[in-house]
N, C-alpha and C. Protein backbone atom coordinates (compact mmCIF):
# COMPACT_ATOMS: atom_id res chain seq x y z
N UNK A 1 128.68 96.67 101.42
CA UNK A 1 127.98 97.56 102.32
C UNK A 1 126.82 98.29 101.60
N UNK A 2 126.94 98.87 100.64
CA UNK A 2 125.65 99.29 99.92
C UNK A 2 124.74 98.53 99.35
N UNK A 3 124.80 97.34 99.29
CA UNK A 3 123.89 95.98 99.41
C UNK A 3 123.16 96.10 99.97
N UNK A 4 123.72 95.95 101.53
CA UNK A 4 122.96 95.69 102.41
C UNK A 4 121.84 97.61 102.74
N UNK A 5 122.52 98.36 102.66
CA UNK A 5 121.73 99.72 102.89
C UNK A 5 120.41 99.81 101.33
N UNK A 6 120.77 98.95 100.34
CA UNK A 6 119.75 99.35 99.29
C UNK A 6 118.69 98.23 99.83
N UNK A 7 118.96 97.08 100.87
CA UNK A 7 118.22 96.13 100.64
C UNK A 7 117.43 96.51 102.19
N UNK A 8 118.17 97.09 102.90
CA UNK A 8 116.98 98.20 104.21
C UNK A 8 116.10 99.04 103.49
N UNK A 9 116.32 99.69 102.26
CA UNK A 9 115.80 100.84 102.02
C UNK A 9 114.46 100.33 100.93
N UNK A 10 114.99 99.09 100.32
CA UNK A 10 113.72 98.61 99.67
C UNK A 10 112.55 97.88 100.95
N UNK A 11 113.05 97.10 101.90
CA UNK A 11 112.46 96.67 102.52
C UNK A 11 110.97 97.15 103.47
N UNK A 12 112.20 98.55 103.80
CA UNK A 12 111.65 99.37 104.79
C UNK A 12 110.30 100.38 103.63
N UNK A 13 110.66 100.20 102.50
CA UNK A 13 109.58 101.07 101.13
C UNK A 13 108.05 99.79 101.21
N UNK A 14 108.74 98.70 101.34
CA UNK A 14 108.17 97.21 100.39
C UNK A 14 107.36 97.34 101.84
N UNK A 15 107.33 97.59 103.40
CA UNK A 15 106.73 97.90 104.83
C UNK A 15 105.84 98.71 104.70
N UNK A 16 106.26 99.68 104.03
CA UNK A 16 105.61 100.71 104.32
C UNK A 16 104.29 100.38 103.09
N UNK A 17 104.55 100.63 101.91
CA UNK A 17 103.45 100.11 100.76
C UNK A 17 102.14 99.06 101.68
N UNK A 18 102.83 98.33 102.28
CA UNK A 18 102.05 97.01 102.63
C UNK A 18 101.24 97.34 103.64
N UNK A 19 102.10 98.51 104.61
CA UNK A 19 100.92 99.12 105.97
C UNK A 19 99.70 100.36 105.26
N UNK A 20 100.36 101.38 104.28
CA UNK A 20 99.88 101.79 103.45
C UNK A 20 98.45 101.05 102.96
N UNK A 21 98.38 99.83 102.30
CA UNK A 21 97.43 99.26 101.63
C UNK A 21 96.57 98.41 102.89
N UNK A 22 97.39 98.04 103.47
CA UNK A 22 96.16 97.29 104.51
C UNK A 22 95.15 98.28 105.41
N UNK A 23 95.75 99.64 105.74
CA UNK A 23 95.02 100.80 106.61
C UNK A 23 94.27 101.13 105.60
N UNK A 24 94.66 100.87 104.00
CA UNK A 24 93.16 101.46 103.34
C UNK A 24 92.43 100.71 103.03
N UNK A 25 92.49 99.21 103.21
CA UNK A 25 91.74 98.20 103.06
C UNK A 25 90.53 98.61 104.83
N UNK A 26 91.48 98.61 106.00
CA UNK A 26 90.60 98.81 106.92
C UNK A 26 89.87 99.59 107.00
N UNK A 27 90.02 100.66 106.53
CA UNK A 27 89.33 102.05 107.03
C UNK A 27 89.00 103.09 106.12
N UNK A 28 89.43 102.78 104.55
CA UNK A 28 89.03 103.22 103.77
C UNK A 28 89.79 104.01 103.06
N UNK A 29 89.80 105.08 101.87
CA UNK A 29 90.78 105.54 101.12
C UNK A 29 91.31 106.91 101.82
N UNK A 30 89.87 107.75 102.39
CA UNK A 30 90.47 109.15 102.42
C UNK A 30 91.05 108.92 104.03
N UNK A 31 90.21 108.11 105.13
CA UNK A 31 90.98 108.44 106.77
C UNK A 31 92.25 107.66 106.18
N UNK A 32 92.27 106.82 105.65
CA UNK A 32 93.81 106.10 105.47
C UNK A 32 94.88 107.05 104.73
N UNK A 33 94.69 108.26 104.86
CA UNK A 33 95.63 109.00 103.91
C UNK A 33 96.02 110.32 105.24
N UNK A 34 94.98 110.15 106.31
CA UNK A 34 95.42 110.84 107.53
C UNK A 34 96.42 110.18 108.04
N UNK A 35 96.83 111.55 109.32
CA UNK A 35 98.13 110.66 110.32
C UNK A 35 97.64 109.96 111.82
N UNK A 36 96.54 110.07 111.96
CA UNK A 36 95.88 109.47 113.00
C UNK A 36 95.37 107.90 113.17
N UNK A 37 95.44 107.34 112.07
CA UNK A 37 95.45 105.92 112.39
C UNK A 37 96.97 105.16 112.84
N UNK A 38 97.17 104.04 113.39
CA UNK A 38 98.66 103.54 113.86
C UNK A 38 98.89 102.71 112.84
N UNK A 39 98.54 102.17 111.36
CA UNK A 39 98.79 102.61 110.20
C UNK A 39 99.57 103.24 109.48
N UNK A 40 98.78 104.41 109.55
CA UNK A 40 99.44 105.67 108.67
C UNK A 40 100.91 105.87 109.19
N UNK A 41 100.58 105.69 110.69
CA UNK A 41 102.05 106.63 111.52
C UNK A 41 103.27 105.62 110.99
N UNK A 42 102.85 104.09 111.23
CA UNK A 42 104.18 103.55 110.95
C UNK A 42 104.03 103.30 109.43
N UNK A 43 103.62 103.51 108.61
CA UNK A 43 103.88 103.80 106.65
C UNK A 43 104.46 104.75 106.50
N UNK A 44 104.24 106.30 107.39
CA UNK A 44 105.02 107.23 107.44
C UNK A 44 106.23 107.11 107.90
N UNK A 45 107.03 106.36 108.70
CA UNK A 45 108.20 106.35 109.92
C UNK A 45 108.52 105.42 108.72
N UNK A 46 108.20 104.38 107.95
CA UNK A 46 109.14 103.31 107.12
C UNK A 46 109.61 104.28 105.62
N UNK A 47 108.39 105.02 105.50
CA UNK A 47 108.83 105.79 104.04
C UNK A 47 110.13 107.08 104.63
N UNK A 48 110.43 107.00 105.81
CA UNK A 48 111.05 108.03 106.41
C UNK A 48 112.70 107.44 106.21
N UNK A 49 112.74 105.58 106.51
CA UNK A 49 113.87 104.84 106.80
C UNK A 49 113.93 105.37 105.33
N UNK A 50 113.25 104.26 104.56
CA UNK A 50 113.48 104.39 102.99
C UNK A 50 114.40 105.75 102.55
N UNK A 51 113.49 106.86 102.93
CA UNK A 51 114.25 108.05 102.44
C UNK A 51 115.70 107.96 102.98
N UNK A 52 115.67 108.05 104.14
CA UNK A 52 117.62 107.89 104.34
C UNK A 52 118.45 107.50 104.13
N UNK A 53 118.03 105.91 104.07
CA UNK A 53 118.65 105.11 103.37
C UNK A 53 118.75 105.05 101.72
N UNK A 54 117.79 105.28 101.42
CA UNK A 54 118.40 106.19 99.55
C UNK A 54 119.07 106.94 99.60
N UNK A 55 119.27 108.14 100.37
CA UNK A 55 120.36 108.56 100.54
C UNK A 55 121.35 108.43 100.67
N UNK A 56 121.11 107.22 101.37
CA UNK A 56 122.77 106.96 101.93
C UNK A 56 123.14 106.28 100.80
N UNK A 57 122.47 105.07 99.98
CA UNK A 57 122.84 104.60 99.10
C UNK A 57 123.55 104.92 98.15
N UNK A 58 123.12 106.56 97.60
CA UNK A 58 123.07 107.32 96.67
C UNK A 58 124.89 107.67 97.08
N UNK A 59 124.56 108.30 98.04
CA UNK A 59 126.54 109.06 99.15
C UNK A 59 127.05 107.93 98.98
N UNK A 60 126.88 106.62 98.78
CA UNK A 60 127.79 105.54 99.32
C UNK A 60 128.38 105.30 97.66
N UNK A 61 127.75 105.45 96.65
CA UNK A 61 127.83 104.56 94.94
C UNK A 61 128.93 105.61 94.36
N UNK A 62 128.86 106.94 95.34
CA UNK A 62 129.21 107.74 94.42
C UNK A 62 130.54 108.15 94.67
């Protein structure tokens, strides 16, 4: 079970990096660091999974 929650939590990081870099490939360094592109919003909402799921990872090892 914590397999599978470390391998959501990298995934959902490894999503987010990738929407991260392509919104600053589109639109540049500083608007790509706002929350107004649909971009940003879902790099934000995946670095959000990530966070919980480290968490949980973390509650689950221990």
């Amino acid at each position: 079970m914590e397999q599978v929650v470390f391998l959501i939590a990298l995934t959902s990081f490894l999503l987010a990096l990738i929407f991260l870099g392509v919104n600053i490939i589109r639109v540049g360094f500083m608007p790509a660091l706002s929350i107004r592109t649909r971009l940003s919003q879902l790099a934000l909402v995946f670095m959000g999974v990530y966070v919980i799921f480290l968490i949980a990872f973390l509650v689950m090892i221990n």
